[in-house]
N, C-alpha and C. Protein backbone atom coordinates (compact mmCIF):
# COMPACT_ATOMS: atom_id res chain seq x y z
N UNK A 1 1.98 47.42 53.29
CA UNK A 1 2.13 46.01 53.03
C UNK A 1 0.98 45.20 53.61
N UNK A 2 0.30 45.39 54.95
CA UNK A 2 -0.80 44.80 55.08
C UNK A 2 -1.77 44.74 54.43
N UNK A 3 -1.98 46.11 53.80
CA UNK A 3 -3.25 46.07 53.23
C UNK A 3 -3.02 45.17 51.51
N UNK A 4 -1.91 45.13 51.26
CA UNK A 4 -1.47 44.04 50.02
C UNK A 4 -2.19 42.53 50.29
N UNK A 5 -1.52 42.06 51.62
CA UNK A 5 -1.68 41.07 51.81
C UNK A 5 -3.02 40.67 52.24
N UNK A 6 -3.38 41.50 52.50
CA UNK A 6 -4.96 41.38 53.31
C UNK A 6 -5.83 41.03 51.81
N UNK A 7 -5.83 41.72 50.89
CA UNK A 7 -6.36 41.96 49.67
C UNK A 7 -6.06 40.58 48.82
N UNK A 8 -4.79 40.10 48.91
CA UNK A 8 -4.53 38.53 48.50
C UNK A 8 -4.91 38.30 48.60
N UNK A 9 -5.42 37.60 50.22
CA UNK A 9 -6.01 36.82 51.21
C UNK A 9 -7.64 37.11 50.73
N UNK A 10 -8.35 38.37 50.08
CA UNK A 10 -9.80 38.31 50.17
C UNK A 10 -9.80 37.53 48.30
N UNK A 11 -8.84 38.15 47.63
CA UNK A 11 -8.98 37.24 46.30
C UNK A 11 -8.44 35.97 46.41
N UNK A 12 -8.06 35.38 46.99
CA UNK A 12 -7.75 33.76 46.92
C UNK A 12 -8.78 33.04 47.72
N UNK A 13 -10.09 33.96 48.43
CA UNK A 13 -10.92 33.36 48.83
C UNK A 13 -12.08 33.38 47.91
N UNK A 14 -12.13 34.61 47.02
CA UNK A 14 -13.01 34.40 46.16
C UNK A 14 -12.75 33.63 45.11
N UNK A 15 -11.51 33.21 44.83
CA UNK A 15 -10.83 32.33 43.54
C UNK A 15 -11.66 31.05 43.98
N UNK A 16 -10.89 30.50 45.41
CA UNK A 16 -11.09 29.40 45.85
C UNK A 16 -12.74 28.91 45.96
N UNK A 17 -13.66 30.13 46.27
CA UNK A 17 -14.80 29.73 46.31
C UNK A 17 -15.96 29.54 44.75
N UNK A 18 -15.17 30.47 43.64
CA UNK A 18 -15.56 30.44 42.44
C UNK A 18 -15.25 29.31 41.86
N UNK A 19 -13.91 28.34 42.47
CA UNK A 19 -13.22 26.94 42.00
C UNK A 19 -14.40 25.90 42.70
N UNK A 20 -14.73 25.85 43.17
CA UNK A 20 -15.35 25.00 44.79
C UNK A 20 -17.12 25.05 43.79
N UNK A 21 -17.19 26.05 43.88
CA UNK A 21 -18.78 26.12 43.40
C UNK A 21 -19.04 25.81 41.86
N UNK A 22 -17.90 25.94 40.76
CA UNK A 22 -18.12 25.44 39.61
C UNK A 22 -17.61 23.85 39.94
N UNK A 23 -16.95 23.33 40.52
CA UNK A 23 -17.03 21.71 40.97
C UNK A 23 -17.58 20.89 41.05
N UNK A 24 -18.46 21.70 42.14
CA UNK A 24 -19.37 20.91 42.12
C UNK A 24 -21.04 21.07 41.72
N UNK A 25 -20.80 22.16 41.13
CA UNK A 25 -21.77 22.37 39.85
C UNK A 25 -21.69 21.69 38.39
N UNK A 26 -20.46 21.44 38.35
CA UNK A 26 -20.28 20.29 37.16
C UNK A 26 -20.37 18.76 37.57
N UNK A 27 -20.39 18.07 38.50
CA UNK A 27 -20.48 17.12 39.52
C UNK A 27 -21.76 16.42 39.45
N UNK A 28 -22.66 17.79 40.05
CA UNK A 28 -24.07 17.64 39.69
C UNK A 28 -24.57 17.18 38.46
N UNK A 29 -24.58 17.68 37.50
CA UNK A 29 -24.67 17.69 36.18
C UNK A 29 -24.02 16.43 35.43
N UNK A 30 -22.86 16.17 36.12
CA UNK A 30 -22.56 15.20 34.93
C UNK A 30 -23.21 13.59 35.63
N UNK A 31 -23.90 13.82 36.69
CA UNK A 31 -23.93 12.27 37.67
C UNK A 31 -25.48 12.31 36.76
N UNK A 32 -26.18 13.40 36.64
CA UNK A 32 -27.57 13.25 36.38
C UNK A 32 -27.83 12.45 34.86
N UNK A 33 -26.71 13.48 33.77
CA UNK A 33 -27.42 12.79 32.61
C UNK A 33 -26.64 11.37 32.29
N UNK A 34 -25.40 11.03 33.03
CA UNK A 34 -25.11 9.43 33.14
C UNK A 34 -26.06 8.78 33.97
N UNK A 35 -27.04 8.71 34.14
CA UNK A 35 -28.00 7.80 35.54
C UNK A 35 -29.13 7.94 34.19
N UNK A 36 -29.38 8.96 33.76
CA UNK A 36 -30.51 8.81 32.35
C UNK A 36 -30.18 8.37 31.09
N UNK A 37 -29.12 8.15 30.46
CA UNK A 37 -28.18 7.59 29.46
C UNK A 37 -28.25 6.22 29.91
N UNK A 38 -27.68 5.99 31.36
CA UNK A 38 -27.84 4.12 31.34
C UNK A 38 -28.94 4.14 31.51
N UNK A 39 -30.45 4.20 31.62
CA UNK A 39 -31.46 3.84 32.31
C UNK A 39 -31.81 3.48 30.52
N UNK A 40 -31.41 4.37 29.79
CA UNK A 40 -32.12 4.42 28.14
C UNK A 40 -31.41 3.53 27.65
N UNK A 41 -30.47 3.40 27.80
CA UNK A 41 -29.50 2.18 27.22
C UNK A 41 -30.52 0.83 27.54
N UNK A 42 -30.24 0.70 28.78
CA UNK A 42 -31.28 -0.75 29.38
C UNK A 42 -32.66 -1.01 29.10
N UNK A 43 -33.27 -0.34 29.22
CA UNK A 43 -34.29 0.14 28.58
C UNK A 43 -34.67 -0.11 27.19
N UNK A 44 -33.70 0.20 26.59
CA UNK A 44 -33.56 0.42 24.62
C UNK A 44 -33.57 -1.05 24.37
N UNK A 45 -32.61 -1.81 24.62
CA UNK A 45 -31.88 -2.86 24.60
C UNK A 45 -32.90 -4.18 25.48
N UNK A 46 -33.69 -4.73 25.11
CA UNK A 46 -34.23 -6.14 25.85
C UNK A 46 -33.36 -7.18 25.92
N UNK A 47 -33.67 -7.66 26.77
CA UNK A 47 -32.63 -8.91 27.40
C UNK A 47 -32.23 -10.33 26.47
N UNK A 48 -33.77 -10.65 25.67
CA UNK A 48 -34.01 -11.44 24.74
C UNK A 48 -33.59 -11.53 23.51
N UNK A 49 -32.84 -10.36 23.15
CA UNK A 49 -32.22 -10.28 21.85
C UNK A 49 -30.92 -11.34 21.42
N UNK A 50 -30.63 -11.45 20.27
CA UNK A 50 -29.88 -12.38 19.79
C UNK A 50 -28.10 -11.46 19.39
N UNK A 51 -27.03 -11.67 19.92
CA UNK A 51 -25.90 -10.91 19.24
C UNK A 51 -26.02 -11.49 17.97
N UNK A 52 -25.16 -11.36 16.82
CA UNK A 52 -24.61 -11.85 15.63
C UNK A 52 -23.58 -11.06 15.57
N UNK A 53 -22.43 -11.59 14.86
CA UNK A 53 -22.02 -11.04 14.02
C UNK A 53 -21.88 -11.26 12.42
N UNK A 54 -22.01 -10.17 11.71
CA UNK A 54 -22.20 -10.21 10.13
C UNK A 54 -20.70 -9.60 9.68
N UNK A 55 -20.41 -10.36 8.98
CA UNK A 55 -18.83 -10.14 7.83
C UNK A 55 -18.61 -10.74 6.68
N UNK A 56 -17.40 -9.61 5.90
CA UNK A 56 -17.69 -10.51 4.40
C UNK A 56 -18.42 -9.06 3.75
N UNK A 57 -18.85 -9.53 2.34
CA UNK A 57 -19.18 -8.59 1.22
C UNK A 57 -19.99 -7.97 1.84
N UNK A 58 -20.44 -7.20 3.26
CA UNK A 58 -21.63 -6.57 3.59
C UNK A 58 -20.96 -5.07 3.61
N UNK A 59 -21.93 -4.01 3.41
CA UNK A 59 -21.84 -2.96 3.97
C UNK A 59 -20.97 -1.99 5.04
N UNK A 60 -21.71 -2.78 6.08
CA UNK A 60 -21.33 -2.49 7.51
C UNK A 60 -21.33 -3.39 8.48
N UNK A 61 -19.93 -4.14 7.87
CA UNK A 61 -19.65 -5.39 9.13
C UNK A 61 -19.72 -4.91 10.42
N UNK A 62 -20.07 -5.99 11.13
CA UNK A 62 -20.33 -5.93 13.10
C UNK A 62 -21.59 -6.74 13.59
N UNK A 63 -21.11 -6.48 14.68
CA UNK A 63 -22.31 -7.04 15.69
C UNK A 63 -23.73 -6.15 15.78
N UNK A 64 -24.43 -7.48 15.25
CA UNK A 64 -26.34 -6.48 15.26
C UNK A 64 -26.92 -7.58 16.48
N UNK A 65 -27.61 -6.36 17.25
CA UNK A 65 -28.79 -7.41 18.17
C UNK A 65 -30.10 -7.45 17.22
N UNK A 66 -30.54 -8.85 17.22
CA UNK A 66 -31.84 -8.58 16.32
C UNK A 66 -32.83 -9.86 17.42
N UNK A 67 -34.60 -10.16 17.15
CA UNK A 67 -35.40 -10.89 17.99
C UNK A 67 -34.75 -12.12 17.41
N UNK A 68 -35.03 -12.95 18.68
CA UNK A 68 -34.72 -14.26 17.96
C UNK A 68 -36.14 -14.86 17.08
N UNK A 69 -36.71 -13.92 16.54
CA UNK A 69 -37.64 -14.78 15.21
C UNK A 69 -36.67 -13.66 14.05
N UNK A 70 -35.46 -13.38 13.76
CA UNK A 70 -34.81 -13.17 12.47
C UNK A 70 -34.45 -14.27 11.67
N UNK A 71 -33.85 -13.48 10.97
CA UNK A 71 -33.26 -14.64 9.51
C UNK A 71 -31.99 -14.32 9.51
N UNK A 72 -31.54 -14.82 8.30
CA UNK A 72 -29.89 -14.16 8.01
C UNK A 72 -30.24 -12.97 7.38
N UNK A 73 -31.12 -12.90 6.71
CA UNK A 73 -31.51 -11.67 5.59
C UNK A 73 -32.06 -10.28 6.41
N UNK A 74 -32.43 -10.75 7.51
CA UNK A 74 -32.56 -9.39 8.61
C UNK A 74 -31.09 -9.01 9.34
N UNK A 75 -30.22 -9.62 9.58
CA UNK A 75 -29.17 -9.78 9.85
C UNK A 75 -27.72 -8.81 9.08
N UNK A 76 -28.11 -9.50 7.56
CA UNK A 76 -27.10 -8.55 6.86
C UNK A 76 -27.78 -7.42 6.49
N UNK A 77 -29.63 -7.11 6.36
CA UNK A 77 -29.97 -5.75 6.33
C UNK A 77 -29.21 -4.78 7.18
N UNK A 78 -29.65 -5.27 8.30
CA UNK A 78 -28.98 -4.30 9.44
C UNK A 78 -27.42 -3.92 9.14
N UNK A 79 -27.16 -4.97 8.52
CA UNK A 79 -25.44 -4.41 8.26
C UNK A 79 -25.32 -3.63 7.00
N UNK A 80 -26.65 -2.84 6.61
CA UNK A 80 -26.17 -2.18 5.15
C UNK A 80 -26.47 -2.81 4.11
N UNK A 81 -26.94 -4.37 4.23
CA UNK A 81 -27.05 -4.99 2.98
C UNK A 81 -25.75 -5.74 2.23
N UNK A 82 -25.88 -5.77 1.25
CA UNK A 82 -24.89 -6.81 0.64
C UNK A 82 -24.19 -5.93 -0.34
N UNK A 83 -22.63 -5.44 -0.65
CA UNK A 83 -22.05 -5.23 -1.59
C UNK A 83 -21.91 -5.99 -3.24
N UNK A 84 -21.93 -4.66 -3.90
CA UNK A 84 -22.15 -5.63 -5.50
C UNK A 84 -21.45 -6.62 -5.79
N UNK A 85 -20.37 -7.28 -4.80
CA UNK A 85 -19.33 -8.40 -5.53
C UNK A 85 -19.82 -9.65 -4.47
N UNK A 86 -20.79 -9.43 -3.64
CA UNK A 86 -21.28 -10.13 -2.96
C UNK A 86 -22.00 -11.53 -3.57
N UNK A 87 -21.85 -13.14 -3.40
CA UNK A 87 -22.56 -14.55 -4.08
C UNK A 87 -23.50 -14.46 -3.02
N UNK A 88 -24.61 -13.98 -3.09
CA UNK A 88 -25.77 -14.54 -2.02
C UNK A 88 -26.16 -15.88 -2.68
N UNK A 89 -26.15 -16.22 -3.56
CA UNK A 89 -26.32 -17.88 -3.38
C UNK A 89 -25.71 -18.54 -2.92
N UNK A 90 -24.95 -17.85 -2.56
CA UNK A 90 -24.02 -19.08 -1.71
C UNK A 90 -24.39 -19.11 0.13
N UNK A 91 -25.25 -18.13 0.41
CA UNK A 91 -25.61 -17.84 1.62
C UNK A 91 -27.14 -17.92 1.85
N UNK A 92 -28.09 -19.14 3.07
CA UNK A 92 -28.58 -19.25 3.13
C UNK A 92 -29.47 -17.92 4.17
N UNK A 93 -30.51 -16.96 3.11
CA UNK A 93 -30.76 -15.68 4.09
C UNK A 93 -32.12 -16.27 4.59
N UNK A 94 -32.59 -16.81 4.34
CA UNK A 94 -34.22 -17.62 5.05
C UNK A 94 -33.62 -18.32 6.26
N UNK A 95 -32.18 -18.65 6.90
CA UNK A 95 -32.20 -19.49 7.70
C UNK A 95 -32.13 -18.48 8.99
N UNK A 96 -33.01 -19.45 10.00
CA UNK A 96 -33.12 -18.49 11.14
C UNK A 96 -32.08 -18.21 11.62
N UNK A 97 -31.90 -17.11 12.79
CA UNK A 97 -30.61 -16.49 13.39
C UNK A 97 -30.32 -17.62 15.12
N UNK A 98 -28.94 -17.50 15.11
CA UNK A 98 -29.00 -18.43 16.45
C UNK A 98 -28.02 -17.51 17.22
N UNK A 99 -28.42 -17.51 18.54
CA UNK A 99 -27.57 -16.22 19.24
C UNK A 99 -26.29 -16.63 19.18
N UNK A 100 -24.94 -15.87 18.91
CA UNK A 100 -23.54 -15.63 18.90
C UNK A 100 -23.00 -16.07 17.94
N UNK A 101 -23.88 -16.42 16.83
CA UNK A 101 -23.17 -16.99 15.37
C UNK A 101 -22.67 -16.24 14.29
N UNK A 102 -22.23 -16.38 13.48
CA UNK A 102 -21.39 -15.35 12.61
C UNK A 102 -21.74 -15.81 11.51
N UNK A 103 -22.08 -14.61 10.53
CA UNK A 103 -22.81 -14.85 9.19
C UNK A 103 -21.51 -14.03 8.47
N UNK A 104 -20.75 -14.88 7.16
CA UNK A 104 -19.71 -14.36 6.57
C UNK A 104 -20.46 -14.52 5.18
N UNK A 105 -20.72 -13.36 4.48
CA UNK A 105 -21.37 -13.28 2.90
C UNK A 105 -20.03 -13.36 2.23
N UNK A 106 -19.71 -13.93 1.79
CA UNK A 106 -18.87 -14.57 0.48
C UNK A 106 -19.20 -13.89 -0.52
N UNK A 107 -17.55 -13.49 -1.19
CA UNK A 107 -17.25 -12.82 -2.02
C UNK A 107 -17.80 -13.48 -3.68
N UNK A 108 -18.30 -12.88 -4.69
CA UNK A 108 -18.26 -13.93 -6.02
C UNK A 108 -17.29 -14.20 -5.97
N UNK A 109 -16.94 -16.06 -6.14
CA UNK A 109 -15.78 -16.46 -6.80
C UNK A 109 -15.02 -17.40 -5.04
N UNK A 110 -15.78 -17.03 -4.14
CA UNK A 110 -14.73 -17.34 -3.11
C UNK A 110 -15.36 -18.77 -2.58
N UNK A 111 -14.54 -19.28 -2.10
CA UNK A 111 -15.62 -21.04 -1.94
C UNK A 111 -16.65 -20.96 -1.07
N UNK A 112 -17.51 -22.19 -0.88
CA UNK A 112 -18.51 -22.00 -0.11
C UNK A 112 -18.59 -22.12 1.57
N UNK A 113 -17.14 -21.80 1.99
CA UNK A 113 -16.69 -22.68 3.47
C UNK A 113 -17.05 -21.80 4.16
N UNK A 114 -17.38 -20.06 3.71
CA UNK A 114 -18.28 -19.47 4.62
C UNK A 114 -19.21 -19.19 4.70
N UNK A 115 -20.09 -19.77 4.05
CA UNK A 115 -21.33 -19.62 4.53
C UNK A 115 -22.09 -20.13 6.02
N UNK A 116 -22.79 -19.68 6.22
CA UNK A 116 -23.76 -19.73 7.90
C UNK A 116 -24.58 -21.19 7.30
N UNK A 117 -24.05 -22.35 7.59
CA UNK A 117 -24.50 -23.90 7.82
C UNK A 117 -26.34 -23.66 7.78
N UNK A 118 -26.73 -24.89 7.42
CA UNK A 118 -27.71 -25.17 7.65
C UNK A 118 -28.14 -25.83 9.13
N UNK A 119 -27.24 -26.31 9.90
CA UNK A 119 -26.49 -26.88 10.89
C UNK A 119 -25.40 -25.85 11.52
N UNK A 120 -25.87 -25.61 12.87
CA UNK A 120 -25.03 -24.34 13.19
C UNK A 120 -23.64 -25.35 13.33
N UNK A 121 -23.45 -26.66 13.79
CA UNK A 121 -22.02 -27.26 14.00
C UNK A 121 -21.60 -27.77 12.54
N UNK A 122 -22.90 -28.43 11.64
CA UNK A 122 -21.62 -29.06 10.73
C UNK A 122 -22.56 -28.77 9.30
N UNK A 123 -21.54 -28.76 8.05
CA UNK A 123 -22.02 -28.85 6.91
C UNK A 123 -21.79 -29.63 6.01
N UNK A 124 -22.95 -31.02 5.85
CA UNK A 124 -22.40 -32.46 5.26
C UNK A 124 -21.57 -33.00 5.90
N UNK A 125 -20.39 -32.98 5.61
CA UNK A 125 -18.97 -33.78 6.70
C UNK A 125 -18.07 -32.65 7.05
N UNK A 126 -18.35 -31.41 6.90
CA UNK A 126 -17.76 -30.65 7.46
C UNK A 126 -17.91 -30.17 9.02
N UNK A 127 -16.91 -29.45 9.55
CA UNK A 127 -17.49 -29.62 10.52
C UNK A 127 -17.32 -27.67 11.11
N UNK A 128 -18.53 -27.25 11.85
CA UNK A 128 -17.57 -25.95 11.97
C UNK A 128 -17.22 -24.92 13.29
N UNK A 129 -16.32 -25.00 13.55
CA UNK A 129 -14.79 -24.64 14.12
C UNK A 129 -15.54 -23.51 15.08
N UNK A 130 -16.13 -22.84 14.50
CA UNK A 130 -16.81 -21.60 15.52
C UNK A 130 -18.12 -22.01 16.58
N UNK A 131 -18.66 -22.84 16.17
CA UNK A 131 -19.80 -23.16 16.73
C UNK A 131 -19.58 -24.83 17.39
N UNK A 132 -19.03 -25.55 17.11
CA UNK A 132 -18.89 -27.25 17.54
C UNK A 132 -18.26 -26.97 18.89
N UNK A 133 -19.34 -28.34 19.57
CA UNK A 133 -18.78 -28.39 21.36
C UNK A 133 -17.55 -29.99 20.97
N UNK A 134 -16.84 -30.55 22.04
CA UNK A 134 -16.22 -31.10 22.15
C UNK A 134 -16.23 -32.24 20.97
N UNK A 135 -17.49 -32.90 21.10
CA UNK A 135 -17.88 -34.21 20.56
C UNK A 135 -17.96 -33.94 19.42
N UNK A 136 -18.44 -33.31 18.46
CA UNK A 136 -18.24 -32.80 17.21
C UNK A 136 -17.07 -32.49 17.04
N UNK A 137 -16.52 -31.46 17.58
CA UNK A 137 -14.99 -31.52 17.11
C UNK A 137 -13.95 -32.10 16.97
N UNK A 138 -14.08 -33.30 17.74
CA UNK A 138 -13.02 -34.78 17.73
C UNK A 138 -13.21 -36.17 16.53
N UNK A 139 -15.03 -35.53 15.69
CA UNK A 139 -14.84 -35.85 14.30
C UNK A 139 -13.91 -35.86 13.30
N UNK A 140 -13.01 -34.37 13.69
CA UNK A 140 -12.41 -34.18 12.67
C UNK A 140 -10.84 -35.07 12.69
N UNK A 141 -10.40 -35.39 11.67
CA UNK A 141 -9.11 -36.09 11.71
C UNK A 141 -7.96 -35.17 12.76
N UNK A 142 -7.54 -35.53 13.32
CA UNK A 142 -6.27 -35.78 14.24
C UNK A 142 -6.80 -34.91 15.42
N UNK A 143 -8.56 -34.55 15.76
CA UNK A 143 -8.46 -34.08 17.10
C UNK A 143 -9.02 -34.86 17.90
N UNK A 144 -8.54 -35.13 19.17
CA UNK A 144 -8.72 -35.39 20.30
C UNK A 144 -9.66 -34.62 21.05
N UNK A 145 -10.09 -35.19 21.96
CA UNK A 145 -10.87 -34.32 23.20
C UNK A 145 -9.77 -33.04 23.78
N UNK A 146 -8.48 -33.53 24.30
CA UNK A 146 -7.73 -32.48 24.56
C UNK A 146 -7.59 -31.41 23.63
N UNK A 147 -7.34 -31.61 21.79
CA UNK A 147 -7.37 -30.66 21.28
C UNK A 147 -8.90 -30.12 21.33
N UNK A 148 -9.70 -30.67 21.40
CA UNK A 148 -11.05 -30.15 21.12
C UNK A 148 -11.52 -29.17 22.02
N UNK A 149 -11.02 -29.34 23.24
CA UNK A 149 -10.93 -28.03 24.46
C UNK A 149 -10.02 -26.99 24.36
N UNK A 150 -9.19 -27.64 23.70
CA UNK A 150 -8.05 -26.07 23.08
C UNK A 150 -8.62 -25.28 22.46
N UNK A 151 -9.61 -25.92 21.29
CA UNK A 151 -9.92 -24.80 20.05
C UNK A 151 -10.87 -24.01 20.94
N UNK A 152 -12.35 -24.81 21.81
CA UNK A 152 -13.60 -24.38 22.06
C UNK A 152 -12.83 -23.08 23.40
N UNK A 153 -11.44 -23.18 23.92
CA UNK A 153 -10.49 -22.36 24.90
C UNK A 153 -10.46 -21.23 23.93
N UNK A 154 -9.64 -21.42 23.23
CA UNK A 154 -9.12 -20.33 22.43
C UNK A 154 -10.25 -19.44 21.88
N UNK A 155 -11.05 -19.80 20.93
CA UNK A 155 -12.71 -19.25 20.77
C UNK A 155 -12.95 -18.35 21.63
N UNK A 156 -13.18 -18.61 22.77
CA UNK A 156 -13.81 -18.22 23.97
C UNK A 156 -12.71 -17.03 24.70
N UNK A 157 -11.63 -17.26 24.07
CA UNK A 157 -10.60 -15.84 24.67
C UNK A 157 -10.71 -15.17 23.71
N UNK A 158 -10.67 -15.39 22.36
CA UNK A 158 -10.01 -14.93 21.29
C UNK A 158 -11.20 -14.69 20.42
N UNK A 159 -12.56 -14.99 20.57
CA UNK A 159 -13.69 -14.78 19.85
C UNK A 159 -13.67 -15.79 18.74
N UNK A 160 -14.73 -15.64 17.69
CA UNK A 160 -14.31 -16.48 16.72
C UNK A 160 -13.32 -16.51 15.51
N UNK A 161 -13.03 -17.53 14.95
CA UNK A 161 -12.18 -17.33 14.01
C UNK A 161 -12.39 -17.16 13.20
N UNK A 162 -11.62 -16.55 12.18
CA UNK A 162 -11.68 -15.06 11.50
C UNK A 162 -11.34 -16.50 9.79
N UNK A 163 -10.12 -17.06 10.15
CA UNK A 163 -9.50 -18.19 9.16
C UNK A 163 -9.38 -19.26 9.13
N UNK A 164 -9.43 -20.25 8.76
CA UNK A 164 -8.90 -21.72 9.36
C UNK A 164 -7.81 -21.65 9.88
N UNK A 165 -7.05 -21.07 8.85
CA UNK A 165 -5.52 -20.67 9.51
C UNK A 165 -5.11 -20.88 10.96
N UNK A 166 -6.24 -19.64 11.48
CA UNK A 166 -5.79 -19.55 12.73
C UNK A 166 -6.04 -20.59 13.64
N UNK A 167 -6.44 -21.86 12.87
CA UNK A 167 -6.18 -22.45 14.49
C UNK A 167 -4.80 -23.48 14.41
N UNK A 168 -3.74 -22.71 13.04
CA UNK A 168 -2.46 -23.01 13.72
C UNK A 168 -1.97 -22.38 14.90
N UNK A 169 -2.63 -21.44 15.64
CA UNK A 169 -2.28 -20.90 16.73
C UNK A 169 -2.46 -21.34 17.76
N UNK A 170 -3.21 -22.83 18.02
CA UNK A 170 -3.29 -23.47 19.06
C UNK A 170 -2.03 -24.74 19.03
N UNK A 171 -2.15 -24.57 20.52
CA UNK A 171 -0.86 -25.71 20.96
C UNK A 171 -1.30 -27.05 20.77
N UNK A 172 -0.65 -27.83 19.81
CA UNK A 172 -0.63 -29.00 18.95
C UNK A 172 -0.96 -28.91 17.74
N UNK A 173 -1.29 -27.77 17.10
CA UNK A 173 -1.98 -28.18 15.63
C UNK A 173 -0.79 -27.57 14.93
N UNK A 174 0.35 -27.96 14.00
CA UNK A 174 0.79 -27.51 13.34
C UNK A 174 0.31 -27.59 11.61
N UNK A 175 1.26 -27.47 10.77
CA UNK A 175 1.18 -26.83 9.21
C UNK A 175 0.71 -28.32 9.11
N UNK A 176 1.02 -29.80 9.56
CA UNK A 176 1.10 -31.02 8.70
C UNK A 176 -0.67 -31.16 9.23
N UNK A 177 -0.75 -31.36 10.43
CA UNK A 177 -2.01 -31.63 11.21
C UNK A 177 -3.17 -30.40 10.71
N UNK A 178 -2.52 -29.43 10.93
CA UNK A 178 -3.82 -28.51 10.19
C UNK A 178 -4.43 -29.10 8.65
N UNK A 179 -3.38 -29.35 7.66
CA UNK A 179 -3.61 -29.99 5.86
C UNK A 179 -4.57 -30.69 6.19
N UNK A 180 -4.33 -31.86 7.26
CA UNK A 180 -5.34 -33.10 7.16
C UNK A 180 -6.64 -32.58 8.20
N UNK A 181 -6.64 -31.66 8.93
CA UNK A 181 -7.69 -30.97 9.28
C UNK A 181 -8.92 -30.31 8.54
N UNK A 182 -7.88 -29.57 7.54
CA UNK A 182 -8.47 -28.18 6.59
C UNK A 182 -9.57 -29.29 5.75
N UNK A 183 -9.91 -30.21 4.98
CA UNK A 183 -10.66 -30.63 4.30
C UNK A 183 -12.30 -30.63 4.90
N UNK A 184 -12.03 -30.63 5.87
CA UNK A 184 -13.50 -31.36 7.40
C UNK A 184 -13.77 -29.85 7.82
N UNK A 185 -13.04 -28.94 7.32
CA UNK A 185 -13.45 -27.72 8.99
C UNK A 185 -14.29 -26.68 7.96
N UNK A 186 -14.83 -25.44 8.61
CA UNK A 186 -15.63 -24.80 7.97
C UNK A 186 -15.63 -23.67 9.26
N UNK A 187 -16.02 -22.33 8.86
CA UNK A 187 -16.37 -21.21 9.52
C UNK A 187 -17.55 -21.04 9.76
């Protein structure tokens, strides 16, 4: 029986030391090529770049970093380009890019309320909802400064908005106040 146990005792030291040494042989290894992965990331990526996001008849909706000397038309390249049911007349692609704005290519047939403004806040008397700071937004019929910090709140948790719709989801705007809203607002 000793010599059983003795023999345990020499394989649970070689277990333990074969466990111990692949540990931290994988340890090693995985700290090195994460420290060269972020260095290329940061690296890859300049500080100066512009986010966008591109949606709507494109390709490959999402967020592109592009220089801030782009257009819209470098913008939805990067996203794949434009699908065949896509109205590019209705979308200005010569207009320059402004960091965190959202370019929606409109479907043929769909109105012109998404297009990317000539005016990142307003288009003619419209006014638009993703991009307007306080004072612009209290243009519109029935908002206030208080609502006008709700919407530019909500934005800012919730990203931009996707519908007009949604800014029945803020506290005060219901179905009657949104109607007399919806004429003035724009994406």
């Amino acid at each position: 029986m000793p010599v059983f146990k003795k023999s345990m005792l020499i394989l649970l030291v070689i277990v333990l030391g074969a466990a111990m040494g692949t540990y931290y042989s994988l340890a090693e290894d995985d700290n090195e090529p994460m420290e060269t992965a972020t260095a290329q990331v940061t690296d890859s990526v300049p500080a100066d770049n512009f986010a966008v996001y591109v949606c709507g008849a494109v390709k490959n909706p999402g967020v592109v970093l592009l220089s801030p000397a782009s257009r819209v038309s470098d913008a939805v390249n990067s996203c794949g380009g434009v699908l065949p049911n896509a109205d590019t007349e209705k979308i200005n692609m010569a207009q320059p890019i402004k960091d965190g704005m959202q370019i929606t290519v409109p479907d043929k047939g769909q109105g012109t309320g998404n297009k990317p403004t000539d005016s990142p806040v307003s288009a003619g008397d419209k006014v638009n909802i993703n991009q307007a700071g306080v004072d612009e937004l209290t243009k519109i019929p029935g908002v206030g400064k208080a609502t006008a910090q709700r919407i530019i709140d909500y934005r800012t948790q919730n990203g931009p908005f996707t519908e007009l719709e949604d800014l029945m989801k803020i506290k005060g705007i219901g179905k009657a106040k949104f109607e007399k809203m919806a004429p003035r607002i724009t994406l």
